[in-house]
N, C-alpha and C. Protein backbone atom coordinates (compact mmCIF):
# COMPACT_ATOMS: atom_id res chain seq x y z
N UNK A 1 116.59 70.71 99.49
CA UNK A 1 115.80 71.93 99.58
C UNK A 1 115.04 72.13 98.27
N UNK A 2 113.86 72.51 98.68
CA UNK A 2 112.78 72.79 97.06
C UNK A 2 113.65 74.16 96.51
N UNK A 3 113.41 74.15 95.32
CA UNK A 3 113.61 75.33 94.26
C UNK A 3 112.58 75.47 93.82
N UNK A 4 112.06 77.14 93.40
CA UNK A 4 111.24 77.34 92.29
C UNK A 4 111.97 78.30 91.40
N UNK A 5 110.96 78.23 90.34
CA UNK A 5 111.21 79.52 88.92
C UNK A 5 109.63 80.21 89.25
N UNK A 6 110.19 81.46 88.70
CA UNK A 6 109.02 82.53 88.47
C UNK A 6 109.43 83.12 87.28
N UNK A 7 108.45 83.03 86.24
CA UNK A 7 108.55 83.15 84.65
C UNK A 7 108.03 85.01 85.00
N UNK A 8 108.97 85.89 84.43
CA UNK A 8 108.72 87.80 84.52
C UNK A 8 108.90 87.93 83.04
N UNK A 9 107.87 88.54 82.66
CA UNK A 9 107.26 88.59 81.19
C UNK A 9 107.06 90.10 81.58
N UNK A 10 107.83 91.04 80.30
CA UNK A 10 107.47 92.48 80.03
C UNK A 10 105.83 92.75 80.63
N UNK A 11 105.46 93.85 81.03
CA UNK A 11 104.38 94.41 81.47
C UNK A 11 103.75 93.44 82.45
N UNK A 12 104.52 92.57 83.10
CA UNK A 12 104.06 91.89 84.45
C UNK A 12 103.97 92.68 85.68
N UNK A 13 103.32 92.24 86.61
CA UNK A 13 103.06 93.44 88.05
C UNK A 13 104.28 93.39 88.79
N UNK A 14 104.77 93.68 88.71
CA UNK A 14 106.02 93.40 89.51
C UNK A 14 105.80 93.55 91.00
N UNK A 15 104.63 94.05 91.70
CA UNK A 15 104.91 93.34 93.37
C UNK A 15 104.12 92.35 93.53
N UNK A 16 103.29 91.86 92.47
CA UNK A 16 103.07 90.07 92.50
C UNK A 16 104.45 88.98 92.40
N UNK A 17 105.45 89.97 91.75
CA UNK A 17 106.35 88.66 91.23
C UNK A 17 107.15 89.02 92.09
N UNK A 18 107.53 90.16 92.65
CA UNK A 18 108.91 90.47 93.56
C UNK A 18 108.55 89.74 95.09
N UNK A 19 107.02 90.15 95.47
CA UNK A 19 106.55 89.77 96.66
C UNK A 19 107.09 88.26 96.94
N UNK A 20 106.81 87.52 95.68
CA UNK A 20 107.06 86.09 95.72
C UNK A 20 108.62 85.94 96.20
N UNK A 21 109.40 86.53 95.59
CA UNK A 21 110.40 86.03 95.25
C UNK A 21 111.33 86.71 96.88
N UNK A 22 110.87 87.90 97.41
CA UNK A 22 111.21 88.42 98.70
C UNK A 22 111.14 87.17 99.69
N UNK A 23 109.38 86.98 99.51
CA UNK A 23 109.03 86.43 100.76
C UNK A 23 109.55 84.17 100.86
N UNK A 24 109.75 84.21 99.76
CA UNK A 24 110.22 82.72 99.08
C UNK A 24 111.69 82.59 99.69
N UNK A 25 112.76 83.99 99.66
CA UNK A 25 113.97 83.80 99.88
C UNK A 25 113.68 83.82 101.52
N UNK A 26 113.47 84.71 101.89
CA UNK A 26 113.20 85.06 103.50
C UNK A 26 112.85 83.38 104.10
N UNK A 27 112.19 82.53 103.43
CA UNK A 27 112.04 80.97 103.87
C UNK A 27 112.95 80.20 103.61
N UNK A 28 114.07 80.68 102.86
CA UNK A 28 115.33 80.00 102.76
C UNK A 28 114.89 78.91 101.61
N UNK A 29 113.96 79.00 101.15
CA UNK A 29 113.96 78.40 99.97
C UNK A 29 114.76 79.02 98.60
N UNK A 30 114.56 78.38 97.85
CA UNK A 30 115.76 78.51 96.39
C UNK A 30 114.83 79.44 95.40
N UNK A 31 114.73 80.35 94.54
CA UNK A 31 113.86 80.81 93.43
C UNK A 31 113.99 81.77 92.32
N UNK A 32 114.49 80.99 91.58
CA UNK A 32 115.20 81.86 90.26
C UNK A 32 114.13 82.79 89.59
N UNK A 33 114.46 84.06 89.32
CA UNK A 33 113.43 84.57 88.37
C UNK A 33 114.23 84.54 86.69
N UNK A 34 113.02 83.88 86.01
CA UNK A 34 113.01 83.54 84.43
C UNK A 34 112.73 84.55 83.46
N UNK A 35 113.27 85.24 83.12
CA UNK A 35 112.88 86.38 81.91
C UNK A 35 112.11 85.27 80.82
N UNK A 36 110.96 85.56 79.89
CA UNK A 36 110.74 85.24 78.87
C UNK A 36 110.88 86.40 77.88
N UNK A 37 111.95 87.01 77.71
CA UNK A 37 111.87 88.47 77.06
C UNK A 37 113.02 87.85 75.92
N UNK A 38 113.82 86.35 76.30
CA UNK A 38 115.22 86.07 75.59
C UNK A 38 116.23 87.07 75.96
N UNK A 39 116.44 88.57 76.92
CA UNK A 39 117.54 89.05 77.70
C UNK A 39 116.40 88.95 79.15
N UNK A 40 118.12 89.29 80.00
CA UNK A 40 117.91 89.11 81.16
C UNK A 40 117.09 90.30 82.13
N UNK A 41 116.45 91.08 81.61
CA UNK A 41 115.84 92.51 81.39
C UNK A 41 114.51 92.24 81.40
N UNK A 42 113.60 93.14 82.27
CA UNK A 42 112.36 92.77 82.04
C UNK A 42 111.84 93.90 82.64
N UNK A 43 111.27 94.71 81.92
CA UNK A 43 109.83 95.56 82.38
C UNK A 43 108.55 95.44 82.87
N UNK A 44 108.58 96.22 83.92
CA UNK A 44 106.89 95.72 84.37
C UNK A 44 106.05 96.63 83.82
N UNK A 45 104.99 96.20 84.38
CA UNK A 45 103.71 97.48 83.87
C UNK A 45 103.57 98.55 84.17
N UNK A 46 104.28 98.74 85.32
CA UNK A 46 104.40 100.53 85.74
C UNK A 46 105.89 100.50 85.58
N UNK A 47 107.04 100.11 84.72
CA UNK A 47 107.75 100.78 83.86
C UNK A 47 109.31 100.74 85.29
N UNK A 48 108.95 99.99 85.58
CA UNK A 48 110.17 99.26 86.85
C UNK A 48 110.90 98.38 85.63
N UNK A 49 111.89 98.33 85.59
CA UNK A 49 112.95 97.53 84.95
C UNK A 49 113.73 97.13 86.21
N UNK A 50 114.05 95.83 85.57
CA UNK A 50 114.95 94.80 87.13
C UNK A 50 115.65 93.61 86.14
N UNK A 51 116.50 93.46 86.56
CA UNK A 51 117.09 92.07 86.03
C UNK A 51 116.82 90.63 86.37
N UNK A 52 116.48 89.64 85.45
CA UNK A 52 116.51 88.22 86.39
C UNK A 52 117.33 87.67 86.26
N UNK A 53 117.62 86.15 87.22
CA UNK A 53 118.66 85.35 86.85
C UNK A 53 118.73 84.58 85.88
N UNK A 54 118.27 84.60 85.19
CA UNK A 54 118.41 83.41 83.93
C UNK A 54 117.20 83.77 82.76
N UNK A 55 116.85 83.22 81.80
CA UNK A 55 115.75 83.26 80.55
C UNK A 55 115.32 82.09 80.47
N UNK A 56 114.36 81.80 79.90
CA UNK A 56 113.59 80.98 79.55
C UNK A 56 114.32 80.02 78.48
N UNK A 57 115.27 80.11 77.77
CA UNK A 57 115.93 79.47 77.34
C UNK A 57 117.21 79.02 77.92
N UNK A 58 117.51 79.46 78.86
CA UNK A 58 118.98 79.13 79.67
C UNK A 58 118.74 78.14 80.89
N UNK A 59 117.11 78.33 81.63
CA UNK A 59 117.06 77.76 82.54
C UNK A 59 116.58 76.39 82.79
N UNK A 60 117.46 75.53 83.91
CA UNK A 60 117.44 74.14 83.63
C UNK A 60 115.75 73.79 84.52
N UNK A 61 114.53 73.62 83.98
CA UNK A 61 113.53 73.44 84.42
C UNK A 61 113.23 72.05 85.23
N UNK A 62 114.36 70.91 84.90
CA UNK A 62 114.00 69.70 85.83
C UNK A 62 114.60 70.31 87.12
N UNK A 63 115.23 71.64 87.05
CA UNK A 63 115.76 71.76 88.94
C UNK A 63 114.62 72.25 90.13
N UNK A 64 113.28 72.73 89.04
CA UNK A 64 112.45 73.10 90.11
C UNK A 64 111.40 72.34 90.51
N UNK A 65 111.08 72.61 91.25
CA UNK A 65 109.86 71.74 91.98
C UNK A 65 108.50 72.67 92.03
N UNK A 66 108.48 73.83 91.59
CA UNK A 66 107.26 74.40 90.89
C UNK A 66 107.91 75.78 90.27
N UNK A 67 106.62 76.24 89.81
CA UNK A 67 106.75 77.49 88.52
C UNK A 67 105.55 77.86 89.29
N UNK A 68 106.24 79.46 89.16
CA UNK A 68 105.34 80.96 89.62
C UNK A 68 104.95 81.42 88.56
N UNK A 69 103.16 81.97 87.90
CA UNK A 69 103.14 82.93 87.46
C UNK A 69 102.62 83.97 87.89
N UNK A 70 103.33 85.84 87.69
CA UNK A 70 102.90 86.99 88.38
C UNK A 70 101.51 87.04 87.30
N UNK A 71 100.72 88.01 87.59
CA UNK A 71 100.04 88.61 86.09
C UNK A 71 100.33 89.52 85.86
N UNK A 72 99.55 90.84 85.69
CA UNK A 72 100.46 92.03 85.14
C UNK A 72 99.37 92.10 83.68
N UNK A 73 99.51 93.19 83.12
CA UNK A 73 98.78 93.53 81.44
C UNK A 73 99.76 94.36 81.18
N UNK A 74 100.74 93.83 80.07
CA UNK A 74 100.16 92.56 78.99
C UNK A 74 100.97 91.41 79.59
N UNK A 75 101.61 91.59 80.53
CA UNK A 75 102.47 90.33 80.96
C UNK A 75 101.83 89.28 81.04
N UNK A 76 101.06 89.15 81.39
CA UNK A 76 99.86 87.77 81.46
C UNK A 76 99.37 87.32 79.88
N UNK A 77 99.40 88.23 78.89
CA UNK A 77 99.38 87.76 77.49
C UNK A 77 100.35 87.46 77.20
N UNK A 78 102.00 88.26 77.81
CA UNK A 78 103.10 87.28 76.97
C UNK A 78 103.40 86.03 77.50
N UNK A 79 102.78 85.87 79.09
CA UNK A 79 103.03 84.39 79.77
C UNK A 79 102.56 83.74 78.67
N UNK A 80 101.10 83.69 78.53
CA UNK A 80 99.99 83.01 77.54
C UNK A 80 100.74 82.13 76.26
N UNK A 81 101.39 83.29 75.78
CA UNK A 81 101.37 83.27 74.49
C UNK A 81 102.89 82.49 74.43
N UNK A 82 103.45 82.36 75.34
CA UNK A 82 104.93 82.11 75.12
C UNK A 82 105.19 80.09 75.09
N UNK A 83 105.41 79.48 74.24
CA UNK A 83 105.61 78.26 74.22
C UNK A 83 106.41 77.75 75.79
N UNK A 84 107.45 77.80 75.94
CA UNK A 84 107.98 77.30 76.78
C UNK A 84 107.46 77.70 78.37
N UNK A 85 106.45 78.78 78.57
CA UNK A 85 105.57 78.99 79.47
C UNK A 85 104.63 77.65 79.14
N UNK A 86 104.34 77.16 78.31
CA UNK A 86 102.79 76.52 78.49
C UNK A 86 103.27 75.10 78.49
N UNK A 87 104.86 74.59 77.66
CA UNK A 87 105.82 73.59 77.95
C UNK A 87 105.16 73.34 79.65
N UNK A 88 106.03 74.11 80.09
CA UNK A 88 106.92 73.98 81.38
C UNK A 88 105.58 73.83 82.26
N UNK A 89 104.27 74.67 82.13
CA UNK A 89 102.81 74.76 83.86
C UNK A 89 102.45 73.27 83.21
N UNK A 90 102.07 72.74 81.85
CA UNK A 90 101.72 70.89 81.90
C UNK A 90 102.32 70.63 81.89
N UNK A 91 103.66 70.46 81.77
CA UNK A 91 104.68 69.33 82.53
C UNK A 91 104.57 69.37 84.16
N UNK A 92 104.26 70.18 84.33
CA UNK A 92 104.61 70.52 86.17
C UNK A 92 103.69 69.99 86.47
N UNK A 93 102.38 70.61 86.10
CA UNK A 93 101.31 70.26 86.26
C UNK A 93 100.53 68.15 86.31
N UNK A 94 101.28 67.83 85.38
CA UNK A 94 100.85 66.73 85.14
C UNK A 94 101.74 65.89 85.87
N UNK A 95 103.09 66.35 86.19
CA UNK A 95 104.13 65.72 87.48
C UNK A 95 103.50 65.83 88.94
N UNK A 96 102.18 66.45 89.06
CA UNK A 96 102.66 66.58 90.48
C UNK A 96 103.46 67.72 91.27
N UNK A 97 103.62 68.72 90.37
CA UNK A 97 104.95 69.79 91.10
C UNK A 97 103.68 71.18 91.08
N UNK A 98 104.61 72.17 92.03
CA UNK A 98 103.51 73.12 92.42
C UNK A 98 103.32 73.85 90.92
N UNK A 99 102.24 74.57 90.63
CA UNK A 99 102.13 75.54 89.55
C UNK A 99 100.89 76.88 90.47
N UNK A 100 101.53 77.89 90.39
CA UNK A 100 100.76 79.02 91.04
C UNK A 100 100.87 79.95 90.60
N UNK A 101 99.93 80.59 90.68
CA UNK A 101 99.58 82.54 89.79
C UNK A 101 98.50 83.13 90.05
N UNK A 102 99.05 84.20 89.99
CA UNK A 102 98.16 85.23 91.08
C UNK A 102 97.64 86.44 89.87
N UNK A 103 96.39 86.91 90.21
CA UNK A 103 95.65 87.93 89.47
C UNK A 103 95.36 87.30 87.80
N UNK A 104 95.59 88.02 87.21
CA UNK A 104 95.10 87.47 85.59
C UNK A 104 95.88 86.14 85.15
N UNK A 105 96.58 85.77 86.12
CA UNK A 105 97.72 84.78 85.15
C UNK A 105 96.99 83.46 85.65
N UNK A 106 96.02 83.43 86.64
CA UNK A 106 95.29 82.14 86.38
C UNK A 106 94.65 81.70 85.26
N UNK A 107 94.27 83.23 84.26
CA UNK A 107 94.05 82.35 82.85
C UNK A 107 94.88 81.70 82.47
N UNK A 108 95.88 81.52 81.87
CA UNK A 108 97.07 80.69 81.50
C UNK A 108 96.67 79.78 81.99
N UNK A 109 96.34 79.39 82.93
CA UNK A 109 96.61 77.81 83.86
C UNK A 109 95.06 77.45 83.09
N UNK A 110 94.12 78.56 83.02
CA UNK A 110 92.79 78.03 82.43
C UNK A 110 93.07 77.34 81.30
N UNK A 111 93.64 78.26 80.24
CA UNK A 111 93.51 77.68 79.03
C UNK A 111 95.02 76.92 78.58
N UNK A 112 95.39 76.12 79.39
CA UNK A 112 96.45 75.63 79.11
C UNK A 112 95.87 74.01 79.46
N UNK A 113 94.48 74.19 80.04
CA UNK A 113 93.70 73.13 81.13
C UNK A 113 93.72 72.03 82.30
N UNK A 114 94.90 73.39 82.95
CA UNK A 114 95.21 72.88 83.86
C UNK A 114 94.47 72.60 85.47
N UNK A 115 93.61 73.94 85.11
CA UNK A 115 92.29 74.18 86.03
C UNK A 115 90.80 73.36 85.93
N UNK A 116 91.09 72.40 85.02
CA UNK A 116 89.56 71.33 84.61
C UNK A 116 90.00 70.54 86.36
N UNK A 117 88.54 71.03 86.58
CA UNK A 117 87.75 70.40 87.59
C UNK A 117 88.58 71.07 89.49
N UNK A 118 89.49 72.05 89.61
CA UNK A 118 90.31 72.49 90.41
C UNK A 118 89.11 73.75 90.95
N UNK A 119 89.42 74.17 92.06
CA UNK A 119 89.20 75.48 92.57
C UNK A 119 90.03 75.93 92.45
N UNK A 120 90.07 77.43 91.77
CA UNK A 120 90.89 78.49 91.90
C UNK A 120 89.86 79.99 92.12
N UNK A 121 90.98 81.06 91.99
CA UNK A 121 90.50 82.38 91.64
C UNK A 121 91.45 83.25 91.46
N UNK A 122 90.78 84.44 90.88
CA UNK A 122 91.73 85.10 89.93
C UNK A 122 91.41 86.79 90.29
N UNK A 123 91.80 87.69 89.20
CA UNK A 123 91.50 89.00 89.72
C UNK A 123 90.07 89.11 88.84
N UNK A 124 89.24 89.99 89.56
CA UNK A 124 87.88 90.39 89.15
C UNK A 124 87.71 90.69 87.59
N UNK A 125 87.20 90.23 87.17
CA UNK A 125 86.91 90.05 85.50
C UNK A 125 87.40 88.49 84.84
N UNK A 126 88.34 88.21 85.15
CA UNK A 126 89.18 86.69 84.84
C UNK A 126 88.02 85.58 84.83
N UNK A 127 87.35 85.75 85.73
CA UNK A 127 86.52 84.54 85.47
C UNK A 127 86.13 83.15 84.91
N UNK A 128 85.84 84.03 83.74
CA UNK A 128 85.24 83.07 82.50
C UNK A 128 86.80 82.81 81.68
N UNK A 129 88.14 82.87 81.87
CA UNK A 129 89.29 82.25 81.48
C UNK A 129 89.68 81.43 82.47
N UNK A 130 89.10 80.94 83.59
CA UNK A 130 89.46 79.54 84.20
C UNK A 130 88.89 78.65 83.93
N UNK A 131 88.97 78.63 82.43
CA UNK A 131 88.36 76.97 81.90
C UNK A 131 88.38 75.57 82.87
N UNK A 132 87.23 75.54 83.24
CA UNK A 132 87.23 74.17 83.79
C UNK A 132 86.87 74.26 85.23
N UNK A 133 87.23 75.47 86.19
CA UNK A 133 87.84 75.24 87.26
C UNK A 133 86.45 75.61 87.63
N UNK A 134 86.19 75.26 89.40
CA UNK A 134 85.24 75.73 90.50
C UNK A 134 85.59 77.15 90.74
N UNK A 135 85.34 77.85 90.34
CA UNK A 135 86.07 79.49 90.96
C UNK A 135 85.10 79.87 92.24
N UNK A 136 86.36 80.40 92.96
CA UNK A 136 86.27 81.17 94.10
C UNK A 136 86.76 82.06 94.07
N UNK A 137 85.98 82.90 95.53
CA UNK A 137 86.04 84.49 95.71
C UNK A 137 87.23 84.68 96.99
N UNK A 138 88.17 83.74 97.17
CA UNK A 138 89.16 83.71 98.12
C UNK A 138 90.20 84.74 97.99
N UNK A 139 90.91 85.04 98.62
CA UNK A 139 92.03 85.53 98.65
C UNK A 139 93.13 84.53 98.08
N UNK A 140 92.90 83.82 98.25
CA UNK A 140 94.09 82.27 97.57
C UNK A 140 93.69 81.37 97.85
N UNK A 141 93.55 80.86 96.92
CA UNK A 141 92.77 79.27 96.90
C UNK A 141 94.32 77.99 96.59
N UNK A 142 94.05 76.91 97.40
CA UNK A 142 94.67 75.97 96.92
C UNK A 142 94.18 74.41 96.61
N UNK A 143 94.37 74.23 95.84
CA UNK A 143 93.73 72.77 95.36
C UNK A 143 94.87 71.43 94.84
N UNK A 144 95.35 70.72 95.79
CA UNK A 144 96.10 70.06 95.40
C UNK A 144 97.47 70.91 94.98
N UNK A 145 98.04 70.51 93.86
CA UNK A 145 99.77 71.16 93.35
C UNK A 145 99.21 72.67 92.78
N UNK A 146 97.89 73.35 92.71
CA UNK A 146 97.80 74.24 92.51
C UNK A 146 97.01 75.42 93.19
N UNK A 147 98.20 76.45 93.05
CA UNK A 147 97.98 77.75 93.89
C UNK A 147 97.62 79.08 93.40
N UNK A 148 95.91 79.61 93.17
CA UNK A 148 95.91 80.68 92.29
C UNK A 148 95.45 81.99 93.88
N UNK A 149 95.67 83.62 93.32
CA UNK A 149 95.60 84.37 94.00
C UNK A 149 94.68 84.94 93.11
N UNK A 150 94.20 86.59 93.97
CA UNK A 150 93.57 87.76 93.38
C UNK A 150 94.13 88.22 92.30
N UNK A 151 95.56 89.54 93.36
CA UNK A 151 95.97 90.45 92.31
C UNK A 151 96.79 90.86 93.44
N UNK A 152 97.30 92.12 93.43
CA UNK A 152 98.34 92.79 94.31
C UNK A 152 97.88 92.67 95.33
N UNK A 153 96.64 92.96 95.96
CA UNK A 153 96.38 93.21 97.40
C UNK A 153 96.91 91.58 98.08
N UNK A 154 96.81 90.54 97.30
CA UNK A 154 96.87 89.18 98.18
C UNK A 154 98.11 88.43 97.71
N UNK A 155 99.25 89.59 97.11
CA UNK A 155 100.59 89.15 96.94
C UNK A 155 100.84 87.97 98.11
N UNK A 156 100.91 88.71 99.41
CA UNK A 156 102.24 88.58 100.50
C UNK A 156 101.19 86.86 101.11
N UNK A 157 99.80 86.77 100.80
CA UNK A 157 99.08 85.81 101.52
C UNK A 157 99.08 84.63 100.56
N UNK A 158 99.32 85.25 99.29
CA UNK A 158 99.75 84.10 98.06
C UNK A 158 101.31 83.29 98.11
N UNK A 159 102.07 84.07 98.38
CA UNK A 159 103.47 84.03 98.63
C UNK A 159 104.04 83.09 100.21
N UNK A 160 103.29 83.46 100.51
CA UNK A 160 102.65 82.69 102.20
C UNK A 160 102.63 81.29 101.78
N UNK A 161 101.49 81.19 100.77
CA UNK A 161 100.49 79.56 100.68
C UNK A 161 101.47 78.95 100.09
N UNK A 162 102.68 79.85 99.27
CA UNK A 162 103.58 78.65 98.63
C UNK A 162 104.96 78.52 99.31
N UNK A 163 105.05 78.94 100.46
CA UNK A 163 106.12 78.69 101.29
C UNK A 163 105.46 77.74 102.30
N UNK A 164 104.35 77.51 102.41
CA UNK A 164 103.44 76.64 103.02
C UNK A 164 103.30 75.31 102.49
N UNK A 165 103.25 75.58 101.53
CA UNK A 165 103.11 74.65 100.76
C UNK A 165 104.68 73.59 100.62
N UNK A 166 105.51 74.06 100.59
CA UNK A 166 106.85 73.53 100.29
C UNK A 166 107.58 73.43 102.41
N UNK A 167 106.94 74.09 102.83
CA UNK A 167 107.83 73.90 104.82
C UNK A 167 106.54 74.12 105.63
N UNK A 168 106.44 74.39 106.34
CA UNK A 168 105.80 74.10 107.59
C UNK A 168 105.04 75.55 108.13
N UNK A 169 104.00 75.24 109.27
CA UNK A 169 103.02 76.85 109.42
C UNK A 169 104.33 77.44 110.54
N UNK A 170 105.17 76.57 111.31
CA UNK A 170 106.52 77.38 111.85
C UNK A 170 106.38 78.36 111.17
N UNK A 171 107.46 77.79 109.95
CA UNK A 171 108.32 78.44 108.80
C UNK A 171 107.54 79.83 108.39
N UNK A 172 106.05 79.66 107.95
CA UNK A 172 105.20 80.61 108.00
C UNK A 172 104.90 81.48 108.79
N UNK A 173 104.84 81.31 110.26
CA UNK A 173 104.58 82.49 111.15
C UNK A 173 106.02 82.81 111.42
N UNK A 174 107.27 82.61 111.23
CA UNK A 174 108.24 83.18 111.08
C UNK A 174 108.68 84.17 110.58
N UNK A 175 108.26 83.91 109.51
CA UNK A 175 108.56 85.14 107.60
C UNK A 175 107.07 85.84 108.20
N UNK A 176 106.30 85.71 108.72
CA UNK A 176 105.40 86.55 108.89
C UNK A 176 105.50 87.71 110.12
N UNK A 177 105.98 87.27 110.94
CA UNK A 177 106.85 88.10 112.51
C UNK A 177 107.45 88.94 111.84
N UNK A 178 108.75 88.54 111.00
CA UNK A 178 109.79 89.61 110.47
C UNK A 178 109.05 90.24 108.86
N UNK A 179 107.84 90.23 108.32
CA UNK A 179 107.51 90.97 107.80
C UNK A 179 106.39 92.20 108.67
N UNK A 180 106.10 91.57 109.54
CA UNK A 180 104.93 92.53 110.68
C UNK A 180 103.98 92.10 109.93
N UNK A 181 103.20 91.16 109.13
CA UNK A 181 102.06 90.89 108.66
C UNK A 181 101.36 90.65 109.74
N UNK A 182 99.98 90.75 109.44
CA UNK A 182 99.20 90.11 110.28
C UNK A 182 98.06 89.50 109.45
N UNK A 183 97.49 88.31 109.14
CA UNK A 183 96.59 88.21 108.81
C UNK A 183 95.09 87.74 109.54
């Protein structure tokens, strides 16, 4: 069975990162959430505190088969800025393993250059921080091992593409029945 990590960095959106991590379990897939805070504690941007399973220093990164990033302000600057965030999307990245992020946190993947020559898209203003990439005006774009979104409104259709991505459109209109989505 695939595993992922989702890296939750203080002032991240938290229903970009929870959406993931709801709609990821509901597929019976595996998906640890990663504090980069060094405790297991993490604040979002509207001031939700939640616990994850593990830190960025505790967690064993050859167990996943891709890395989530939420965005969020400033959470998307501490993704940025955090070494073992930018370790972990080019290693993944350059393996072959999924790397995806939704709203501002496709910069990261820009300037980390992971997006040279990829379609993605990001939330409105981001733009010009997807170094490299073809940008689109999608709701979620996927290009090969990488999966970028908007922002909150295209959580649950981002969260979708990477349970898609890892099982089958079954598996997908399944988790989609028992959420009442419709897209």
């Amino acid at each position: 069975m695939s595993k992922l990590g989702i890296f939750m960095a203080d002032g991240c959106e938290e229903i970009e990162g929870l959406t993931v991590v709801d709609i990821v379990r509901r597929a019976k897939l595996d998906i640890d959430t990663i504090s980069i805070t060094g405790k297991k504690e993490v604040t979002s941007s509207h001031n939700v505190t939640f616990l994850t399973d593990t830190t960025a220093e505790e967690a064993d990164f050859s167990a996943y088969d891709g890395i989530v990033l939420p965005g969020g302000m400033p959470g998307t600057i501490h993704l940025g800025e955090h070494d073992i965030v930018n370790r972990v999307i080019k290693e993944f990245a350059a393996e072959g393993k999924l790397v995806a992020a939704i709203c501002a946190a496709p910069s990261v993947l820009g300037q980390a250059g992971i997006l040279e020559g990829k379609r993605a898209t990001c939330h409105p203003g981001f733009e010009d921080k997807l170094l490299g990439a073809n940008v689109e005006f999608e709701p979620v774009v996927r290009d090969g091992n990488v999966i970028t979104s908007r922002g909150m409104g295209t959580a649950i259709p981002f969260a979708l593409q990477i349970v898609r991505y890892f099982l089958d459109d079954g598996t997908v209109e399944h988790v989609k029945a028992g959420l009442v989505y419709e897209s």
